[in-house]
Every structure is written in structure tokens, then in C-alpha cells.
Protein backbone atom coordinates (compact mmCIF):
# COMPACT_ATOMS: atom_id res chain seq x y z
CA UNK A 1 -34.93 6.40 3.02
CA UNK A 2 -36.23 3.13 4.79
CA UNK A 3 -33.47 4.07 7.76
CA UNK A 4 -34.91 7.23 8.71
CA UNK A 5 -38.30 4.84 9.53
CA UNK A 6 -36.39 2.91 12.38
CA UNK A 7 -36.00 4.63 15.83
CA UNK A 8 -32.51 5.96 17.25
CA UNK A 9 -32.27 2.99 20.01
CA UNK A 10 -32.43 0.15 17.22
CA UNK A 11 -30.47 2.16 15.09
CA UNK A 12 -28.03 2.76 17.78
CA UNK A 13 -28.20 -0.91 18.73
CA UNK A 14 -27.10 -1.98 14.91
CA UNK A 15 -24.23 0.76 14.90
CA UNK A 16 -22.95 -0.93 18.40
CA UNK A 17 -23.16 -4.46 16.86
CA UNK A 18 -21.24 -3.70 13.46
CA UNK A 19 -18.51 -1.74 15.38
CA UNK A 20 -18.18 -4.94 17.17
CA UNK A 21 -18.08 -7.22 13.85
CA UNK A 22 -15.49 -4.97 12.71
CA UNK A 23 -13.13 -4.44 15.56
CA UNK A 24 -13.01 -8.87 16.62
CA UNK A 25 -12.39 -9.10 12.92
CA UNK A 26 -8.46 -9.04 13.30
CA UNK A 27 -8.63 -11.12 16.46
CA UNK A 28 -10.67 -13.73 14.40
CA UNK A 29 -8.20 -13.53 11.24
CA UNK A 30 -4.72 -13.39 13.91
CA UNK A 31 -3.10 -16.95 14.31
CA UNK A 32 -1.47 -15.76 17.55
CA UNK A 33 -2.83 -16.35 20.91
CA UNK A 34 -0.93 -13.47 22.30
CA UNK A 35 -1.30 -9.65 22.67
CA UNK A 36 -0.83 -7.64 19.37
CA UNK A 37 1.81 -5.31 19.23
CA UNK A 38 4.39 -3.56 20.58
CA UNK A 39 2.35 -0.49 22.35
CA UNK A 40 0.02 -3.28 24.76
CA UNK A 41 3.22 -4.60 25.75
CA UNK A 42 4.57 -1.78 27.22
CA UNK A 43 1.36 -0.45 28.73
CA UNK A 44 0.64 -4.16 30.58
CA UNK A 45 3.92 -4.09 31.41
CA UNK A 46 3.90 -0.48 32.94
CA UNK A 47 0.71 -1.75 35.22
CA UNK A 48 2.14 -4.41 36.35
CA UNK A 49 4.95 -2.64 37.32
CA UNK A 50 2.47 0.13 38.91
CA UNK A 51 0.84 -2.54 40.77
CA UNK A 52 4.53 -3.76 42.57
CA UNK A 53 5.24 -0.32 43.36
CA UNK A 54 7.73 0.37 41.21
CA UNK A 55 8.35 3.78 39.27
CA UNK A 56 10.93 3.18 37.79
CA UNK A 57 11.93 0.82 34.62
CA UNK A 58 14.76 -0.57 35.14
CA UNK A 59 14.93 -2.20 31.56
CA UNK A 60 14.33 0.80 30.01
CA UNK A 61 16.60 2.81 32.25
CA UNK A 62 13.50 5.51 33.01
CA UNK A 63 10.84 6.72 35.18
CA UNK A 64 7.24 5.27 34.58
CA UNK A 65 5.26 7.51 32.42
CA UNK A 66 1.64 6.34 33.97
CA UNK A 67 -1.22 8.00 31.98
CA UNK A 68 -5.06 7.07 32.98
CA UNK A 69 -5.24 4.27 30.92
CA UNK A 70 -2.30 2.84 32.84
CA UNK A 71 -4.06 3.04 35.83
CA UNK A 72 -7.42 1.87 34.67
CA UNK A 73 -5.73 -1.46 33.65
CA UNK A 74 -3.68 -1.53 36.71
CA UNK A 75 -6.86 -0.90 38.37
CA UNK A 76 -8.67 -4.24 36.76
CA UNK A 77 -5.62 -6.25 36.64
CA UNK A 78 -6.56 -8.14 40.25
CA UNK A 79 -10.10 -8.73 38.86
CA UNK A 80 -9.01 -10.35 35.38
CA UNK A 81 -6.55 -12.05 33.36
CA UNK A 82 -3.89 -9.78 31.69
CA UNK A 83 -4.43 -11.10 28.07
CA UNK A 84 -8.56 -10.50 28.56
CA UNK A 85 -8.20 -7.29 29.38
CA UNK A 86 -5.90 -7.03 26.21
CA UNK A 87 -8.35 -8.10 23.84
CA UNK A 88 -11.74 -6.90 25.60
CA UNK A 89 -10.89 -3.43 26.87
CA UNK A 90 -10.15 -1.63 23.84
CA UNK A 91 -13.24 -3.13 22.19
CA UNK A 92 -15.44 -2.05 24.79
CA UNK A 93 -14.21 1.38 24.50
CA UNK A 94 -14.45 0.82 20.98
CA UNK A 95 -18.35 0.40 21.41
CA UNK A 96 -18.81 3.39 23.66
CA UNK A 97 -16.83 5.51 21.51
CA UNK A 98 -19.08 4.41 18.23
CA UNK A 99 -22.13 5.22 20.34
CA UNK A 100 -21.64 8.42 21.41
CA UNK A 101 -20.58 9.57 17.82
CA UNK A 102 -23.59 8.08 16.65
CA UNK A 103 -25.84 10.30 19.77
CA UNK A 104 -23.77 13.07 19.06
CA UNK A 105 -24.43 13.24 15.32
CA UNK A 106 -28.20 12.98 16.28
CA UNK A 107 -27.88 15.38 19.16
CA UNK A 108 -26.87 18.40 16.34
CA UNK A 109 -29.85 17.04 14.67
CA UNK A 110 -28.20 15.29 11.49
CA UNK A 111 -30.63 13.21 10.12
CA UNK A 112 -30.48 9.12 10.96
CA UNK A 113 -29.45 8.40 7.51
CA UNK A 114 -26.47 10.60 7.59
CA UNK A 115 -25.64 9.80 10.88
CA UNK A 116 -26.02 5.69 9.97
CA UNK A 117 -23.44 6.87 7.22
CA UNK A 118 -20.70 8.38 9.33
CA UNK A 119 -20.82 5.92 12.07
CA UNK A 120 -20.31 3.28 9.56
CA UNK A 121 -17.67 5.21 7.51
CA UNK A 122 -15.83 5.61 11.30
CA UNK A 123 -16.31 2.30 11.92
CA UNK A 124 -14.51 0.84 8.87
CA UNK A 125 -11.77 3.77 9.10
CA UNK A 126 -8.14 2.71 9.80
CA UNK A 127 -7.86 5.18 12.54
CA UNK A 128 -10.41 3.98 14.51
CA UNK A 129 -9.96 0.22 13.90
CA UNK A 130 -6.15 1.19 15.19
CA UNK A 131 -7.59 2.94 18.36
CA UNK A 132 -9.79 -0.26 19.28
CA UNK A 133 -8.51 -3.41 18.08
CA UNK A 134 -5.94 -3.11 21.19
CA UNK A 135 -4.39 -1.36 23.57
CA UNK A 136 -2.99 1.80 22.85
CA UNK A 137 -2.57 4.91 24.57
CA UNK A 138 -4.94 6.83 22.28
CA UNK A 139 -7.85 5.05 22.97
CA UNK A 140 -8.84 6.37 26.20
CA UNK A 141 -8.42 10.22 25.32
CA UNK A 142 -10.41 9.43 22.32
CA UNK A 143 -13.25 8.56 24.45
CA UNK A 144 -13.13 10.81 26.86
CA UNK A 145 -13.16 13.16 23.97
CA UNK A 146 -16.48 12.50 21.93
CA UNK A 147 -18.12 11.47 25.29
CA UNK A 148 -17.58 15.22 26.50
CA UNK A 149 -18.76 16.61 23.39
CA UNK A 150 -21.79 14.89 23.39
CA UNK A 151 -22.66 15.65 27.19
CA UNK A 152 -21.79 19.37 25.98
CA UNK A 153 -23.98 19.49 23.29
CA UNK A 154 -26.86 18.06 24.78
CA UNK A 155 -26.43 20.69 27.46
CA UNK A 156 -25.34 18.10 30.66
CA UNK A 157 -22.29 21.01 31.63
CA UNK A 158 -21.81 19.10 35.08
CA UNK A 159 -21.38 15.85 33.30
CA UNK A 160 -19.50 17.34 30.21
CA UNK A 161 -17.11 19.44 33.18
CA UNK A 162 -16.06 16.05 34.66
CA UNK A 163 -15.33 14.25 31.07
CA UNK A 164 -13.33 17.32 30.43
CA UNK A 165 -11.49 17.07 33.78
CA UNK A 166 -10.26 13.60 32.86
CA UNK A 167 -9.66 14.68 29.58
CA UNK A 168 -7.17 17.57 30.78
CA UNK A 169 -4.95 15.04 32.74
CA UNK A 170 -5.07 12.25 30.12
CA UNK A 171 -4.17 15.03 27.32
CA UNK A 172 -3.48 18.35 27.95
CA UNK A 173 -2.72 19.02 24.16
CA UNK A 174 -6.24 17.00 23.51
CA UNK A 175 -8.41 19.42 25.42
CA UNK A 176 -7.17 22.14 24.29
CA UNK A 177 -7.94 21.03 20.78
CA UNK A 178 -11.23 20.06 21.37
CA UNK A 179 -11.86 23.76 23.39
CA UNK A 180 -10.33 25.14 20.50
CA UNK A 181 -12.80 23.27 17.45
CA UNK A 182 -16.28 23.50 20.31
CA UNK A 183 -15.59 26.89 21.46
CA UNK A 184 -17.95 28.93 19.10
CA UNK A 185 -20.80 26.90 20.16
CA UNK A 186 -21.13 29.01 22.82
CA UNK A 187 -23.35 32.02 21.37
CA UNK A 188 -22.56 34.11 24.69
CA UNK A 189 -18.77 33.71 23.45
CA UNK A 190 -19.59 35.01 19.95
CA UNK A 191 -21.00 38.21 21.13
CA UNK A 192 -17.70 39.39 22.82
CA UNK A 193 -15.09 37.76 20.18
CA UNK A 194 -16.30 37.50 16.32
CA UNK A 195 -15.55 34.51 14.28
CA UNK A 196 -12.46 35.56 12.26
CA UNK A 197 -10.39 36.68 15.52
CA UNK A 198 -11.57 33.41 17.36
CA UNK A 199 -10.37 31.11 14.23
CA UNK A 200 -7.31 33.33 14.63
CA UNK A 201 -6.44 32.50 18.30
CA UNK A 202 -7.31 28.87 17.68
CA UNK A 203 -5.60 28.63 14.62
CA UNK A 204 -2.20 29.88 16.37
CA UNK A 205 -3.38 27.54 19.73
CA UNK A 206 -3.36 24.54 18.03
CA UNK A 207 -0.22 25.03 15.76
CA UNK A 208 1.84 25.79 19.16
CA UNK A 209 0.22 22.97 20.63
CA UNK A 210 1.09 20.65 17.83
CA UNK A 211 4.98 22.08 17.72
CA UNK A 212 5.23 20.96 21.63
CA UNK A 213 3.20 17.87 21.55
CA UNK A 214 4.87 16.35 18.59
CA UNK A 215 8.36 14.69 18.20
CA UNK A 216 10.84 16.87 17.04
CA UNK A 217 11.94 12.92 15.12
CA UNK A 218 8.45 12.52 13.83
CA UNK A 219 8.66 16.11 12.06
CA UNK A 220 12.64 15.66 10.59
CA UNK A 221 11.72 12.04 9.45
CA UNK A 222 8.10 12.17 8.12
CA UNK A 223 7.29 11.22 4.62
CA UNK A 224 3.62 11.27 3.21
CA UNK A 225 3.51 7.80 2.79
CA UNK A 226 3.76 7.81 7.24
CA UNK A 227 0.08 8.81 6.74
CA UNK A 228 -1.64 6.96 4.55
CA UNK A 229 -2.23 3.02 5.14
CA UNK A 230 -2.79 2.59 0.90
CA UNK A 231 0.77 3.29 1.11
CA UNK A 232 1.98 1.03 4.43
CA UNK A 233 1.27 3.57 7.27
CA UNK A 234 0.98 1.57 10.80
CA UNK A 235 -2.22 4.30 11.14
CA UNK A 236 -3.55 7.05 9.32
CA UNK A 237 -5.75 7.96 6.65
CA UNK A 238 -7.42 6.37 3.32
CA UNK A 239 -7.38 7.54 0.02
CA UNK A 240 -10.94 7.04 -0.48
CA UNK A 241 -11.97 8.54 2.56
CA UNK A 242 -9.50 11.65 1.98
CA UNK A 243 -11.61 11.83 -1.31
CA UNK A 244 -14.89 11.50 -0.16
CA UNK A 245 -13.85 13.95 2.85
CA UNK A 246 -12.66 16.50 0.27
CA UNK A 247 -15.96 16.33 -1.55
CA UNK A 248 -18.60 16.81 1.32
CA UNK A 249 -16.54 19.42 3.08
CA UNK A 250 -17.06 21.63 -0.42
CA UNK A 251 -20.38 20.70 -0.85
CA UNK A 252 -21.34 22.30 2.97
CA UNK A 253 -18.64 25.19 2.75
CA UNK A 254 -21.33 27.95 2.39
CA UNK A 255 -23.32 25.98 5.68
CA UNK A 256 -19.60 26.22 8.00
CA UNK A 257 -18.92 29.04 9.77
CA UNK A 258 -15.43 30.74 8.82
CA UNK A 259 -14.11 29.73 12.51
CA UNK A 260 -14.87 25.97 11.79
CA UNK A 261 -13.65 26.32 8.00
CA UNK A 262 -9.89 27.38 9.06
CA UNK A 263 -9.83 25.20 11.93
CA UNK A 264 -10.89 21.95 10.23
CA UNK A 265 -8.68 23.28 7.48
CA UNK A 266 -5.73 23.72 9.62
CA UNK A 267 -6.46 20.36 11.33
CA UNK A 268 -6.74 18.50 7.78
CA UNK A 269 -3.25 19.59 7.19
CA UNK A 270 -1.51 19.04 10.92
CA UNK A 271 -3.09 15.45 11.23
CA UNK A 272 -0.26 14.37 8.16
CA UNK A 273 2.45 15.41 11.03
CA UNK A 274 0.70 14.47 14.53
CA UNK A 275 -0.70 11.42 15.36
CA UNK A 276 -3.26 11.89 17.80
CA UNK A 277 -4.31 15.03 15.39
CA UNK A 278 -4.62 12.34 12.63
CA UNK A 279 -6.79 9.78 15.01
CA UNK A 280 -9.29 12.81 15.97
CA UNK A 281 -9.64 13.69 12.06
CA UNK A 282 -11.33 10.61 11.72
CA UNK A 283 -14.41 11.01 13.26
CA UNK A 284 -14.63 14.83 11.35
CA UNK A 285 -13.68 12.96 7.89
CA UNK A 286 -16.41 10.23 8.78
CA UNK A 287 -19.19 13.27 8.94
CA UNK A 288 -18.03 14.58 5.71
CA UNK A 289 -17.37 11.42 3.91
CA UNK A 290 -21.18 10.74 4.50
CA UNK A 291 -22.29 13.96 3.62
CA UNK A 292 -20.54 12.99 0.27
CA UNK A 293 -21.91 9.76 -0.27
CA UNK A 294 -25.47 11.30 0.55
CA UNK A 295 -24.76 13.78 -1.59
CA UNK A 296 -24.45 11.68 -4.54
CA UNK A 297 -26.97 9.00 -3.65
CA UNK A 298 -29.21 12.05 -3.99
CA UNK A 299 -28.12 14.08 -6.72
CA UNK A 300 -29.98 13.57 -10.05
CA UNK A 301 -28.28 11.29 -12.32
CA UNK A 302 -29.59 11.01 -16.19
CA UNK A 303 -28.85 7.69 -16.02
CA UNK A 304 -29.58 5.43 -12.87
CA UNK A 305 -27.03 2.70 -13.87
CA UNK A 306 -24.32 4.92 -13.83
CA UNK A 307 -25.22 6.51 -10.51
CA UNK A 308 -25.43 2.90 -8.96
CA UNK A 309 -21.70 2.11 -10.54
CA UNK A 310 -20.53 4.71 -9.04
CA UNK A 311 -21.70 4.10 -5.56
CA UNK A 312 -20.76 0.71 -5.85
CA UNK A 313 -17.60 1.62 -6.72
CA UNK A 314 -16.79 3.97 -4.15
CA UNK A 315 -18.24 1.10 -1.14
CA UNK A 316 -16.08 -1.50 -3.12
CA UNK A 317 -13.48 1.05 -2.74
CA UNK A 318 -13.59 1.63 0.75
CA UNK A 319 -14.48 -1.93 2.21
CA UNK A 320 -11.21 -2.90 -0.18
CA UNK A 321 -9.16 -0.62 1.10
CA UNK A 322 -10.55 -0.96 4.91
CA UNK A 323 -10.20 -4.47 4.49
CA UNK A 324 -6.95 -4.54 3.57
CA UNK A 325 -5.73 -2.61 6.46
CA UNK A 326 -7.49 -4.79 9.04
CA UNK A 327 -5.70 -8.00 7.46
CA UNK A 328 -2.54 -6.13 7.65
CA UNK A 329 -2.99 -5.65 11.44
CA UNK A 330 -4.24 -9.05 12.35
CA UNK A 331 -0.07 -9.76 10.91
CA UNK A 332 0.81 -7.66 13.49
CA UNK A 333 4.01 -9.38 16.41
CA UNK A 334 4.01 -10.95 18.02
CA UNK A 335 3.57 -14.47 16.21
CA UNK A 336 3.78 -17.23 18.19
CA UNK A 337 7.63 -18.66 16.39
CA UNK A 338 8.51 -14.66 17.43
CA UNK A 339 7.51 -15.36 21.32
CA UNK A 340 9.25 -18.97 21.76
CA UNK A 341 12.40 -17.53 20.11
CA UNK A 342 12.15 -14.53 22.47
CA UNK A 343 11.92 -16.74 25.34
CA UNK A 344 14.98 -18.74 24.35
CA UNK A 345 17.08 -15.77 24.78
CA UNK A 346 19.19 -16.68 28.09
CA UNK A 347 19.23 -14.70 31.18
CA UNK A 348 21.92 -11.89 32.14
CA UNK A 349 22.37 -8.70 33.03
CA UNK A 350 23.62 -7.19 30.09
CA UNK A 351 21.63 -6.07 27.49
CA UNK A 352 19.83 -7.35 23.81
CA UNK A 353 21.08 -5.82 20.95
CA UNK A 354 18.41 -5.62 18.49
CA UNK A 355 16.06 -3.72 15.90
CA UNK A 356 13.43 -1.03 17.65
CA UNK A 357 10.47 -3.21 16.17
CA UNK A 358 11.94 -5.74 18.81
CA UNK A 359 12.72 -3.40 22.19
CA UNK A 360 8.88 -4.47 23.73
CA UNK A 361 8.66 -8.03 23.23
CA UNK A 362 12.07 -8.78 24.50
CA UNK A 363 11.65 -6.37 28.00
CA UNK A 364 7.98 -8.25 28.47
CA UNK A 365 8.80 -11.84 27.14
CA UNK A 366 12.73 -11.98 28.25
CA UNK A 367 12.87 -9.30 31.09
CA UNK A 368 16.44 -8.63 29.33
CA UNK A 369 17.30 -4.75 28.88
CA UNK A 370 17.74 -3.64 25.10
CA UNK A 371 20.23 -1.09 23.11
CA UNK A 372 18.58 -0.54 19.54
CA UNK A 373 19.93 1.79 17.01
CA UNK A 374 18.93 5.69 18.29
CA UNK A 375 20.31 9.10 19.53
CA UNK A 376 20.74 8.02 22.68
CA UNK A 377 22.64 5.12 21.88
CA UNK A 378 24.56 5.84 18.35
CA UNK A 379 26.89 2.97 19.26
CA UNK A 380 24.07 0.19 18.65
CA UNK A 381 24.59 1.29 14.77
CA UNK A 382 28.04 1.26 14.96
CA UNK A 383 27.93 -2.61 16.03
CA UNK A 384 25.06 -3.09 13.65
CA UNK A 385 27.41 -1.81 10.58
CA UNK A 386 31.43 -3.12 12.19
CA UNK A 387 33.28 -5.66 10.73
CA UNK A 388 36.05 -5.32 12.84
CA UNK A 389 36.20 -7.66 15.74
CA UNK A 390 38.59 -5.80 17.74
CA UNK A 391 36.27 -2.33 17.78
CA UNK A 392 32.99 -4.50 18.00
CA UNK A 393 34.40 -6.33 21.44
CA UNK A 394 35.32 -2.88 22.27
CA UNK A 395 31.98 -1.62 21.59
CA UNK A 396 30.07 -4.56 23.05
CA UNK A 397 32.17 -3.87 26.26
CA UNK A 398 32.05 -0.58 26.94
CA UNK A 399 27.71 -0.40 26.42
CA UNK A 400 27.87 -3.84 28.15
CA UNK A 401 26.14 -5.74 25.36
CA UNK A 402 26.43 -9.63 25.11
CA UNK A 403 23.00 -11.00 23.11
CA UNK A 404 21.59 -10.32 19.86
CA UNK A 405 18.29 -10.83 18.43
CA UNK A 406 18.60 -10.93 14.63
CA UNK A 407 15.61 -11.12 12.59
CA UNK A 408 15.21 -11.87 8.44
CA UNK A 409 13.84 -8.48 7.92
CA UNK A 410 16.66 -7.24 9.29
CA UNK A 411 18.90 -8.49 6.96
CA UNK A 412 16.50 -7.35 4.54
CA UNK A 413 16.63 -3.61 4.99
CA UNK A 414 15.87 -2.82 8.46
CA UNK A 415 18.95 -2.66 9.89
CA UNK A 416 21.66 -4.66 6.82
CA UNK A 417 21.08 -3.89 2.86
CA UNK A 418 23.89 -6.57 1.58
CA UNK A 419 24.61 -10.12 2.69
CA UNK A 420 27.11 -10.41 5.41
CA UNK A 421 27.35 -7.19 6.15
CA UNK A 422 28.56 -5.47 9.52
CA UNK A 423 27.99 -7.60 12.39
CA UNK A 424 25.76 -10.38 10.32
CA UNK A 425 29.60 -11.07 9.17
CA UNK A 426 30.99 -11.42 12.63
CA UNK A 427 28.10 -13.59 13.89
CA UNK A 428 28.23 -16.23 11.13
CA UNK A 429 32.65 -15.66 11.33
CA UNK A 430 33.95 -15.85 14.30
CA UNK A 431 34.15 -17.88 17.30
CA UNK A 432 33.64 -15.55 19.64
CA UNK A 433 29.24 -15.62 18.84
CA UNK A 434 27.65 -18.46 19.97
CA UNK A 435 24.34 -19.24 18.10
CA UNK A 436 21.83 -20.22 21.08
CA UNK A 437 18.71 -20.32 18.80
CA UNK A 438 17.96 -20.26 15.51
CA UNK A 439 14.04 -20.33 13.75
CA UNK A 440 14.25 -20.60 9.93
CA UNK A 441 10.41 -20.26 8.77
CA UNK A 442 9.27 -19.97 4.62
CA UNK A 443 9.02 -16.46 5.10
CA UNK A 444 11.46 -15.45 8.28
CA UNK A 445 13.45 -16.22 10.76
CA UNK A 446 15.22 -15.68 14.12
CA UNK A 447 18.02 -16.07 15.71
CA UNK A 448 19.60 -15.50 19.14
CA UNK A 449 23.68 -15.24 19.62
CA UNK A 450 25.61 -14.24 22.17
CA UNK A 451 28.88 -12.86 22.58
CA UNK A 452 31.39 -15.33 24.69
CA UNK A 453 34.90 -14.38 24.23
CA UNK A 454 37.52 -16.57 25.00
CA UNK A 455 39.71 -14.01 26.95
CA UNK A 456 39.22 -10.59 28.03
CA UNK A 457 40.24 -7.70 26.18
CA UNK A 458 43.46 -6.45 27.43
């Protein structure tokens, strides 16, 4: 193929470039000049507080939980604007993270076709446009991950030892799933331990790693459809790459070592139930998925036309589906009606009674603490669902709750299935709520009440 003619640096160079196109694609179709969503929120909020000397949030009601990414923004935060590093940062370590996968697919000696494949399959994949189109707290351990790999393969140990260092205290549960997967490179390791008893210990490291590193709530409330965008996942996998992935991992079974086959196996199957699992599988689905499409591009075909339908239909397939993710995230909150009715909620020291979706905005864009519906605060659904006005002042008292932000999608299923039900019949009913702001757009709306009783409860 003509791509194999080009050197690695140009090649490299276009890989950078369309990465780029890709990830300022849902700044450039977002009709918000603010952050997007909830997760850079909290992690410019947590810097800023890092930078005041605070450890403790006192609108969430708990200690800090700084990571390294927390501290590289605090760390940049006196050199540049907030919202820059916002929107720049994670695309920057988009870039470096699409470069090194590119090196490191050259570096095992994949061809430059293949590798031009899988760095553009990755680059179109819903878990890395999550990763880099802002700030989450992935991101970094991400890159810390493929950038050690690649410094390990190519045999750089003191530069690979000090990627993995940074790795540990990012990620614990990260490194040792990468030691786990890299492991049998060693060949000095595979003369002491063969391949079937290392798959074993890795197979039973990971899985114990998984059961402590993931949400006991993530595990009792998952559904398939949590990984799969096609079907509304916030991040995850694509059917068509799922597919594809499925198709070139049989067609190289009989070139995978048995440790590699149970572990990418096993890691298939955990990345439906752990997110930073599922994020990782992306760059080992990209390598397959263009092993795949190579495949068929060269397989013989008795006739050509139907060989070039069905490559077109699998790019159509994937651009489609890619593309329809990336749209979907540049609708991400906050819009800017979301952020001007946030900012009309008044000042107190009670807290916000709202939906989870909402917690974020309102500690970064009110500085008002929140009580959303959740274990550790079961009485934010019982005021969701009351009618009662006696045990809703009673339940507004003792968790010292006076505001609510109510949304349309909340009334729509998030939190109330029927009109007026629960507390949407108190607000609209009684005199004690006070409606302080109210946003009524084509397709939602937003309101802020608050609760002003006449007398005090005796």
C-alpha cells in the first residue's frame, strides 16, 4: 500500500493532526462557552481548593481526594486561565497519548499500514474521544500508561521505571494491570514461570484487582446498555468496533501466546463492569479492529465490488456511529440557560436539593452544599417522592434543606414519573415554596424554589 511508502515521522505527524481534528470537534459543535461536564468541575474545583490550602470540602462534607492530575492543574493554574487549561490540557494529552500508540505499534514492528489503521480506529473510538475531549481523571493514567509501554519496549528501562513510578501513585490498580498484560515480554521471566501458570496468576491478579477497584454500586446496578454508547452509555464501547475486534482477535489466535489469549480474554469481559478496564480496552480493540479491516482489504474477493461495499460499509459504520457519539458529547452541561439559572440560586448555608446530574455545577457555580437522592442520604428521596407538607418541613428541617433545583428531565423520569407528583406537588401548592427562578426553554427548563415557612414548626 501507498502508506507503507511514507516515513514514520510524516506518518506520525498526520496521526497527531487527525487526533487533533477529532478531539476540537465537540468544542467546535458545543454552543457553550463553559467547561463540559460534571467530572472538570470537580477536578478545577479540587485545585483551586489545593492551591488555598484547603483539604477539606466543605460542600461536599469530605477530605480532598488529590490524584496527579489534580496537582498538575493546580500546578499550571497561576500560569493560565482556568477554562484554557479545561479545553487545552486534555487535548494535548490527547496528542501524546495518540503518538506513542502510534511508536509503540511500530516499535513491535507492525507494519505502517496497520499501525495507520489502529491509530485511526483509536482515534475515532468513544473511549478515547471521552478520555481527551476534557478533563477527566482517566486521562492522565492513560498516558502514563502507553508512554511506559513504549519506553519498555524499546528497551529505555530507566525511562520506562520512572513512567511506571508515576503510574503506581496515579493508579495502583492501573499498574498492576499493565505488569500483569507486559509481563511475559520478559523472556528471562518465561524461563522460570511457563505461560499457562503466569496467565493463571494474572488472571486471578486482575479479577481481585477489579473486585477492589470497582464500586460495589457500579456492579449491583450495571446493565449492558452502561457499556455501549449505540445504546446511550456516557463511555464505553461500539458495536462496530466490538465486531471488528472480535474478528481480528480470531484471525491472529494461533500468532497469541496462551498468556495474552486469557488475559485479553478476561479483560474483554471485565471492561463491561470497570471503567478504567473499559478505557484501556480501547487501544487493544483498536490493534485488532485493524488487523480486521486489513484482513479483509486483503483477502481475495471473487468480486471486487462487493469487497469495496463491504469496506465502505463497515467505515460508514464506524464514522456513523463515532460521529454520533461525539455530537452527543458536545450536548454535554453545562449549557449556558443551565449556568445563569445556577447562578440565580440565592446564597445560604443550607443546602440544594437536587438530581446527582446537578451536585457539580451547583458546588462550582453557586458554592451552595447539595443533598441528592443516595445511601448516604435516603431522606433526599423521601422529599423527592412526599406529598405531605407536615413530614416534608420535617424532613427539610432535620437535613437542613431550604433550595431546590428542579429540572424538566426530572419530571420526566429522573427523579418524578407522573405529573405533580411528590414534592413537584408541594412546590407548585403551597405557600410555603417560593419560586426565585424559573427558565422555560422548547426543550427544558429550570427552576429554583426555596422553602420559606411562615412559622416554625412547633
Amino acid at each position: 500500500m501507498k502508506i507503507d511508502k511514507l516515513n514514520d515521522r510524516m506518518l506520525l505527524m498526520i496521526m497527531v493532526i487527525f487526533s487533533l481534528l477529532v478531539l476540537l470537534l465537540p468544542h467546535l459543535l458545543r454552543d457553550s462557552p463553559y467547561m463540559i461536564n460534571s467530572e472538570s468541575h470537580d477536578i478545577i474545583r479540587s485545585a483551586e481548593l489545593l492551591n488555598s490550602g484547603e483539604y477539606y470540602d466543605h460542600l461536599k462534607g469530605t477530605l480532598l481526594d488529590f490524584d496527579l492530575y489534580t496537582y498538575l492543574i493546580a500546578g499550571l493554574m497561576p500560569i493560565f486561565p482556568k477554562l484554557i487549561i479545561a479545553k487545552v490540557l486534555p487535548i494535548l494529552l490527547g496528542l501524546l497519548c495518540s503518538a506513542y500508540f502510534y511508536l509503540t505499534l511500530r516499535a513491535i514492528n507492525l507494519s505502517k499500514t496497520k499501525s495507520v489503521l489502529a491509530s485511526v480506529l483509536l482515534a475515532v473510538s468513544p473511549a478515547y474521544v471521552y478520555l481527551f475531549f476534557s478533563l477527566n481523571y482517566y486521562s492522565l493514567i492513560v498516558v502514563l500508561a502507553i508512554t511506559a509501554v513504549y519506553f519498555f519496549i524499546i528497551n529505555k528501562h530507566t525511562i520506562s521505571s520512572a513512567f511506571f513510578a508515576l503510574l503506581l501513585i496515579a493508579s495502583p490498580f492501573a499498574f498492576v494491570l499493565l505488569a500483569t498484560v507486559i509481563w511475559p515480554l520478559k523472556k528471562n521471566f518465561l524461563r522460570t514461570l511457563r505461560l499457562y501458570a503466569s496467565a493463571t496468576i494474572a488472571a486471578i491478579i486482575i479479577l481481585v484487582s477489579v473486585i477492589i477497584s470497582t464500586p460495589f454500586t457500579y456492579l449491583t446496578n450495571y446493565s449492558f446498555s452502561h457499556s455501549l454508547v449505540d445504546f446511550g452509555a456516557a463511555f464505553g464501547m461500539n458495536i462496530p468496533m466490538i465486531l471488528l475486534f472480535l474478528i481480528g482477535f480470531i484471525s491472529l489466535w494461533k500468532k497469541i501466546n496462551i498468556h495474552h489469549r486469557i488475559i485479553i480474554g478476561i479483560l474483554f469481559l471485565l471492561s463491561l463492569f470497570n471503567p478504567l478496564i473499559m478505557l484501556l480496552s480501547g487501544f487493544v480493540m483498536a490493534f485488532f479492529a485493524a488487523s480486521a479491516i486489513y484482513l479483509l482489504f486483503n483477502r481475495r474477493w471473487e468480486l471486487k465490488n462487493i469487497k469495496n461495499i463491504a469496506l465502505l460499509l463497515v467505515i460508514c459504520t464506524i464514522l456513523f456511529s463515532s460521529l454520533s457519539y461525539i455530537s452527543r458529547l458536545a450536548d454535554n452541561p453545562p449549557s449556558p440557560e443551565l449556568v445563569r439559572a445556577i447562578q440565580n440560586i440565592p446564597q445560604s448555608n443550607q443546602k440544594v436539593l437536587t438530581h446527582a446530574s446537578y451536585e457539580s455545577f451547583i458546588h462550582y457555580y453557586a458554592k451552595r452544599k447539595t443533598i441528592v437522592p443516595s445511601n448516604e442520604s435516603p431522606e433526599a428521596s423521601e422529599i423527592f417522592q412526599s406529598r405531605n407538607l407536615k413530614l416534608t418541613e420535617s424532613l427539610l428541617v432535620n437535613s437542613s434543606t431550604d433550595t431546590f433545583f428542579i429540572t424538566s428531565d426530572m419530571k420526566l423520569g429522573l427523579v418524578w414519573h407522573k405529573d405533580e407528583q411528590g414534592l413537584a406537588f408541594l412546590l407548585e401548592n403551597s405557600e410555603k415554596f417560593v419560586n426565585r427562578y424559573r427558565f422555560l426553554g422548547d426543550d427544558y427548563s429550570y427552576e429554583v424554589w426555596v422553602y420559606e415557612p411562615k412559622e416554625s414548626l412547633p
